[in-house]
PDB file of N, CA and C in Angstrom:
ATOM      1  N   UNK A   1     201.200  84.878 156.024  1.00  0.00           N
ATOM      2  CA  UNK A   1     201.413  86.295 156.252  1.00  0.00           C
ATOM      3  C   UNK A   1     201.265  86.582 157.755  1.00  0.00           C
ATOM      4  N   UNK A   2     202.219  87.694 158.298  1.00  0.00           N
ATOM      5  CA  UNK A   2     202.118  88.011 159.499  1.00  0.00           C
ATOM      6  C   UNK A   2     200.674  88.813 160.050  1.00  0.00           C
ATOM      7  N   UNK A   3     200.325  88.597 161.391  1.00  0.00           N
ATOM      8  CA  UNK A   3     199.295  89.316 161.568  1.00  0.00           C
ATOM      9  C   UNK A   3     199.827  90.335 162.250  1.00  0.00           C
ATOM     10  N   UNK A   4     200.151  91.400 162.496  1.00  0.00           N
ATOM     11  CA  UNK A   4     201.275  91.891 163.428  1.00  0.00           C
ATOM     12  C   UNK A   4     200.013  92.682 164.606  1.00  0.00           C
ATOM     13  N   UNK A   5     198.669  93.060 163.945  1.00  0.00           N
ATOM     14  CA  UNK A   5     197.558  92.985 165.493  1.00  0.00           C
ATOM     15  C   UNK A   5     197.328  92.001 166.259  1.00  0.00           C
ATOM     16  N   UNK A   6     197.497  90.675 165.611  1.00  0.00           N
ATOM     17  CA  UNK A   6     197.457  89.766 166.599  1.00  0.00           C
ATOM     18  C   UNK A   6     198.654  89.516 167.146  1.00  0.00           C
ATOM     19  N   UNK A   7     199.890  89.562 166.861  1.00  0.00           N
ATOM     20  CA  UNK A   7     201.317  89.615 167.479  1.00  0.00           C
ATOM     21  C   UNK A   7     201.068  90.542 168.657  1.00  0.00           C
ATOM     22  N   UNK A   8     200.669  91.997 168.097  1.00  0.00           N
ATOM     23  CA  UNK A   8     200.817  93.358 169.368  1.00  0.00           C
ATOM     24  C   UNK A   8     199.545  92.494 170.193  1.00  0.00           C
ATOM     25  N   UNK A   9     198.868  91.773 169.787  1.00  0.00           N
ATOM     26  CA  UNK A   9     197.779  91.511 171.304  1.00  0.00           C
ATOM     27  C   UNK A   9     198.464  90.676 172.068  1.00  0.00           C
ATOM     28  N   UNK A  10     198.991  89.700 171.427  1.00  0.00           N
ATOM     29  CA  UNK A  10     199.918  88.419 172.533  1.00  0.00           C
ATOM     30  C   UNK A  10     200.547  88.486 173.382  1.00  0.00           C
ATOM     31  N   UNK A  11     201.878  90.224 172.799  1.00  0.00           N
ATOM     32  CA  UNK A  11     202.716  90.836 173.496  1.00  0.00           C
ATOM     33  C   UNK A  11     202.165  91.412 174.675  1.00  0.00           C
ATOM     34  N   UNK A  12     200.785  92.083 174.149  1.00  0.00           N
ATOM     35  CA  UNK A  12     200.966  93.333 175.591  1.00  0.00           C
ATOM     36  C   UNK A  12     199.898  92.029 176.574  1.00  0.00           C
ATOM     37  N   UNK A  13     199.536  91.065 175.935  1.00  0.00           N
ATOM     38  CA  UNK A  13     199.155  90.018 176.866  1.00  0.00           C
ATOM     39  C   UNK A  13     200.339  89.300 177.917  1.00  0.00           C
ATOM     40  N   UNK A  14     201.173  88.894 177.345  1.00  0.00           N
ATOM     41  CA  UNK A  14     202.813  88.514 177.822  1.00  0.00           C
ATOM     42  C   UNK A  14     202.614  89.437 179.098  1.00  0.00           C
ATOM     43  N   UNK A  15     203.189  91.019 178.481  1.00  0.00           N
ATOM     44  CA  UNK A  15     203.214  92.011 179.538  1.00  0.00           C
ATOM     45  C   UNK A  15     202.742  91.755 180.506  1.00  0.00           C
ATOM     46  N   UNK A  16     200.941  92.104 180.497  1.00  0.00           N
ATOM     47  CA  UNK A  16     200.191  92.327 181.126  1.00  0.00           C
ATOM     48  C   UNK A  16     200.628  91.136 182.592  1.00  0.00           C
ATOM     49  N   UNK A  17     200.801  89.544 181.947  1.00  0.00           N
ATOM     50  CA  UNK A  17     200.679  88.647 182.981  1.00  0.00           C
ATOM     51  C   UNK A  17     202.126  88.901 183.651  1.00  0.00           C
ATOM     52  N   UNK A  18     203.134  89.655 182.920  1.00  0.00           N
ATOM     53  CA  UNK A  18     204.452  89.627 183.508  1.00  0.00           C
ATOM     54  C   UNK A  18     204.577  90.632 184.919  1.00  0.00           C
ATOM     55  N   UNK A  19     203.584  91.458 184.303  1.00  0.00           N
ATOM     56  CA  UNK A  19     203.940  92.368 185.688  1.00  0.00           C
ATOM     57  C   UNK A  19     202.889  92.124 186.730  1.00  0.00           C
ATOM     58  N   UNK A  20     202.015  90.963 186.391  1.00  0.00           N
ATOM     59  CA  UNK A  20     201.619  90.348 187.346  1.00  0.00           C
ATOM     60  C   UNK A  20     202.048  89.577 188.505  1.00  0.00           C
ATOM     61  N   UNK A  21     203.089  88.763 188.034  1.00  0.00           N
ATOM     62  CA  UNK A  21     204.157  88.440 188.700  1.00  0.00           C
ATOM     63  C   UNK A  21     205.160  89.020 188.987  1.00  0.00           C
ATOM     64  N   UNK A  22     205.351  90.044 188.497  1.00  0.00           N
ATOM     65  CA  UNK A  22     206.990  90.875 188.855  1.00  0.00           C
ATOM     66  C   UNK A  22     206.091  92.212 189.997  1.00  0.00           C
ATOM     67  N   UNK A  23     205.358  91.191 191.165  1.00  0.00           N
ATOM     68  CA  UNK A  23     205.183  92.077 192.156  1.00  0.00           C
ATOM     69  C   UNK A  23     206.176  92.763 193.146  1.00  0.00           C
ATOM     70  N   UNK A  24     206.074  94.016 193.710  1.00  0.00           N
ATOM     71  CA  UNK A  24     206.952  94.147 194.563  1.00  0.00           C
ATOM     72  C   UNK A  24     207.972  93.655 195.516  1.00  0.00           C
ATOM     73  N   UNK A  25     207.012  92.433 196.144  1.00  0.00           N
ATOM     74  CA  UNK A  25     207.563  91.204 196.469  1.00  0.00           C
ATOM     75  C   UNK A  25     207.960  90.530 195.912  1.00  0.00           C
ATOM     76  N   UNK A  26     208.069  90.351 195.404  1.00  0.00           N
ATOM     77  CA  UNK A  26     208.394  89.500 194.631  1.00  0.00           C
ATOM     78  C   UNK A  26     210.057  89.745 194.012  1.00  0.00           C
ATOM     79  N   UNK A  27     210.114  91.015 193.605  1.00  0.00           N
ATOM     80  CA  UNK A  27     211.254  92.164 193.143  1.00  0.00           C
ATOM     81  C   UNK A  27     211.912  91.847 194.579  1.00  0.00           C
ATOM     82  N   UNK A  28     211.537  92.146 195.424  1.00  0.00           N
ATOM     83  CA  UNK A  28     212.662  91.909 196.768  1.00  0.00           C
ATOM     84  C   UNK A  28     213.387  90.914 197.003  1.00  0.00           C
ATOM     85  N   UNK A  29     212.189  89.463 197.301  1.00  0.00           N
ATOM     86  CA  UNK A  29     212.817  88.305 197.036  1.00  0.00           C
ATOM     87  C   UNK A  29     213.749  88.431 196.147  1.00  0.00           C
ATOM     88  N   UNK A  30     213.772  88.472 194.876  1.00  0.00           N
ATOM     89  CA  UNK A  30     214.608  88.069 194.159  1.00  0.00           C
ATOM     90  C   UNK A  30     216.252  88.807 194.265  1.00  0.00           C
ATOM     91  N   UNK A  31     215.611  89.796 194.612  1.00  0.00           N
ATOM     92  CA  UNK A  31     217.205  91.102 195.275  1.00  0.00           C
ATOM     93  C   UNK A  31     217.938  90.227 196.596  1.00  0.00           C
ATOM     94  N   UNK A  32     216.921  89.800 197.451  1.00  0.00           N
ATOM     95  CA  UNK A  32     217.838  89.362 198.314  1.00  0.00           C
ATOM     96  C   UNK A  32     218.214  87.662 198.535  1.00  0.00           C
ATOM     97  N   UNK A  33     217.608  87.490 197.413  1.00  0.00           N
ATOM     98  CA  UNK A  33     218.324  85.950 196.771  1.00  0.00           C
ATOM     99  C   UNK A  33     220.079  86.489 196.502  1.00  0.00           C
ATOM    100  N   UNK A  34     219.724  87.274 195.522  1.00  0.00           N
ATOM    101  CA  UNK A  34     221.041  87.537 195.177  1.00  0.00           C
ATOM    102  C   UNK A  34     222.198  87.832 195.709  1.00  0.00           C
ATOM    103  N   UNK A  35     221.617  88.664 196.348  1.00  0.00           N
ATOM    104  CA  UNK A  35     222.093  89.254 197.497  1.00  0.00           C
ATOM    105  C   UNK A  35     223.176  88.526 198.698  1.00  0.00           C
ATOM    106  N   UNK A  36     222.887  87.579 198.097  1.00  0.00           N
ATOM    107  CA  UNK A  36     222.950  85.967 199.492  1.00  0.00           C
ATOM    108  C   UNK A  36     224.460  85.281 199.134  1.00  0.00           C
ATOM    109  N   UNK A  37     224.058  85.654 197.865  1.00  0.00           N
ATOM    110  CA  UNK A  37     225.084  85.066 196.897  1.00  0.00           C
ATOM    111  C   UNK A  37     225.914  85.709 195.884  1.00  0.00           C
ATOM    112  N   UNK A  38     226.222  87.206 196.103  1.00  0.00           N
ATOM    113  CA  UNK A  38     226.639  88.110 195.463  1.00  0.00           C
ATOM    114  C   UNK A  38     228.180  88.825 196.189  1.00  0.00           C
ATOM    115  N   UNK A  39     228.409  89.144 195.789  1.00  0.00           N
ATOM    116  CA  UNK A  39     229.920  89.445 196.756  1.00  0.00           C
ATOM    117  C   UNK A  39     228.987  91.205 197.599  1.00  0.00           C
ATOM    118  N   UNK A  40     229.256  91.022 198.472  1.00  0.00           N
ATOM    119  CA  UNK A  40     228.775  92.170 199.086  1.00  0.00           C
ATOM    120  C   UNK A  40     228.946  93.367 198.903  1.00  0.00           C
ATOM    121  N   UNK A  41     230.000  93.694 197.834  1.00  0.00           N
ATOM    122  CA  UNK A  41     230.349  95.094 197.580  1.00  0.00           C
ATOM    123  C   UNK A  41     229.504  95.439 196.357  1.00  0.00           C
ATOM    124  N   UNK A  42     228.345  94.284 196.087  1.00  0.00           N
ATOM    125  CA  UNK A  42     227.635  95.021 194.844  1.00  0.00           C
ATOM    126  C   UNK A  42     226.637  95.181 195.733  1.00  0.00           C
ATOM    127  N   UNK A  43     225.516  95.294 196.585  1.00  0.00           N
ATOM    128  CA  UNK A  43     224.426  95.048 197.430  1.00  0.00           C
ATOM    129  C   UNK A  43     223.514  96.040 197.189  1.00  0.00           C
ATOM    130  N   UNK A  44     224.507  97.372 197.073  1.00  0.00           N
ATOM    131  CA  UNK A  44     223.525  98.674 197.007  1.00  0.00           C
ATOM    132  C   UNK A  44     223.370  98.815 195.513  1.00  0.00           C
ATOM    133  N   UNK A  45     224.108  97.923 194.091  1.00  0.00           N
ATOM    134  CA  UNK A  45     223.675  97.485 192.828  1.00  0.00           C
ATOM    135  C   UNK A  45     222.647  97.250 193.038  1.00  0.00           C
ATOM    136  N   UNK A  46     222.611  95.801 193.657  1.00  0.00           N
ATOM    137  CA  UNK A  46     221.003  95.024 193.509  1.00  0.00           C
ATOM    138  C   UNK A  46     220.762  96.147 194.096  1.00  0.00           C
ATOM    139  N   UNK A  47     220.137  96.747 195.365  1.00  0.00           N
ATOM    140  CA  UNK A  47     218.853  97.354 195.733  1.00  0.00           C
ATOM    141  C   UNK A  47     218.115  98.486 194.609  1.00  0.00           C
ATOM    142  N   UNK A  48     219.410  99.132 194.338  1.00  0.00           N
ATOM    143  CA  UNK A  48     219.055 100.324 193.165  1.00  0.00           C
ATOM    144  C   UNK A  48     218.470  99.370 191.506  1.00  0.00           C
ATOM    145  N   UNK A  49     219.218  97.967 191.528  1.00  0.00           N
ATOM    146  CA  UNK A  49     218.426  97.916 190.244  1.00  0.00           C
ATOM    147  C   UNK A  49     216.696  97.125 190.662  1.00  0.00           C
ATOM    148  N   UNK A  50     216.044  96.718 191.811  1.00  0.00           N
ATOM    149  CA  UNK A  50     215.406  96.576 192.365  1.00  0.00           C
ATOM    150  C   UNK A  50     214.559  97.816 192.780  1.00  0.00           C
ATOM    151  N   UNK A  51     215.209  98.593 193.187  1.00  0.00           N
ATOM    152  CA  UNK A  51     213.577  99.904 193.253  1.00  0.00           C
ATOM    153  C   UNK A  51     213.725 100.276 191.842  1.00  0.00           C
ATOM    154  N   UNK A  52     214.452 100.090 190.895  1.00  0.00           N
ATOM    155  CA  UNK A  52     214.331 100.399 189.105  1.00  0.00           C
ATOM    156  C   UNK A  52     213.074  99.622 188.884  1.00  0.00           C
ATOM    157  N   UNK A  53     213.460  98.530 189.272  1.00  0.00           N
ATOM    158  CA  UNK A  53     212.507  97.455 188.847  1.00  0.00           C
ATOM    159  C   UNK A  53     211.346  97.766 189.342  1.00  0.00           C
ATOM    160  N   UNK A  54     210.876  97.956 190.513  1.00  0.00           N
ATOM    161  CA  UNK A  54     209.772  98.594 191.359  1.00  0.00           C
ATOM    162  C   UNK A  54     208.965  99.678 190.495  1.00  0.00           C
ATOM    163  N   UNK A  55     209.786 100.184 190.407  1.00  0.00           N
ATOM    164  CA  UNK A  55     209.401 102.073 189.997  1.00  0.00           C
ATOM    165  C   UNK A  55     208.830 101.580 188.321  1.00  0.00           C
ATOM    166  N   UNK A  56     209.262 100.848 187.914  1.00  0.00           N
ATOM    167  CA  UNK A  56     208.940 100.365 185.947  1.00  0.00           C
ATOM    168  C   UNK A  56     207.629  99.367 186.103  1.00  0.00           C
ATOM    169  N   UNK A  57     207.476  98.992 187.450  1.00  0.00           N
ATOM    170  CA  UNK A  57     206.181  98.134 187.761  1.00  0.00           C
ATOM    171  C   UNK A  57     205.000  98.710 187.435  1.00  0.00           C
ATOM    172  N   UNK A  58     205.224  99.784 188.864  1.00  0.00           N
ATOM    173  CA  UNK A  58     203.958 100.512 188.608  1.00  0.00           C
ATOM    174  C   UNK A  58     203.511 101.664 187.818  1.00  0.00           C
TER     175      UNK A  58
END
């Protein structure tokens, strides 16, 4: 049988360590990875889905 309190603890554990790593910096790096390698007419895409990403961090 499912425990689904111990499922919801694992998850918001997952979370918790995810937005540990999905630091601000981190969010940039990865924008201007892309960035590198993206055709340039999407650029202001990445940045806007990057301060999304920012802004859902904190």
């Amino acid at each position: 049988m499912v425990d689904f309190g111990e499922l919801k603890n694992k998850a918001e554990g997952l979370l918790a360590q995810a937005k540990e790593q999905a630091t601000d910096e981190r969010i940039e790096q990865a924008a201007d990875a892309l960035k590198k390698v993206a055709p340039d007419n999407i650029d202001a895409t990445i940045d806007s889905i990057a301060d999304k990403a920012k802004d859902l961090n904190n």
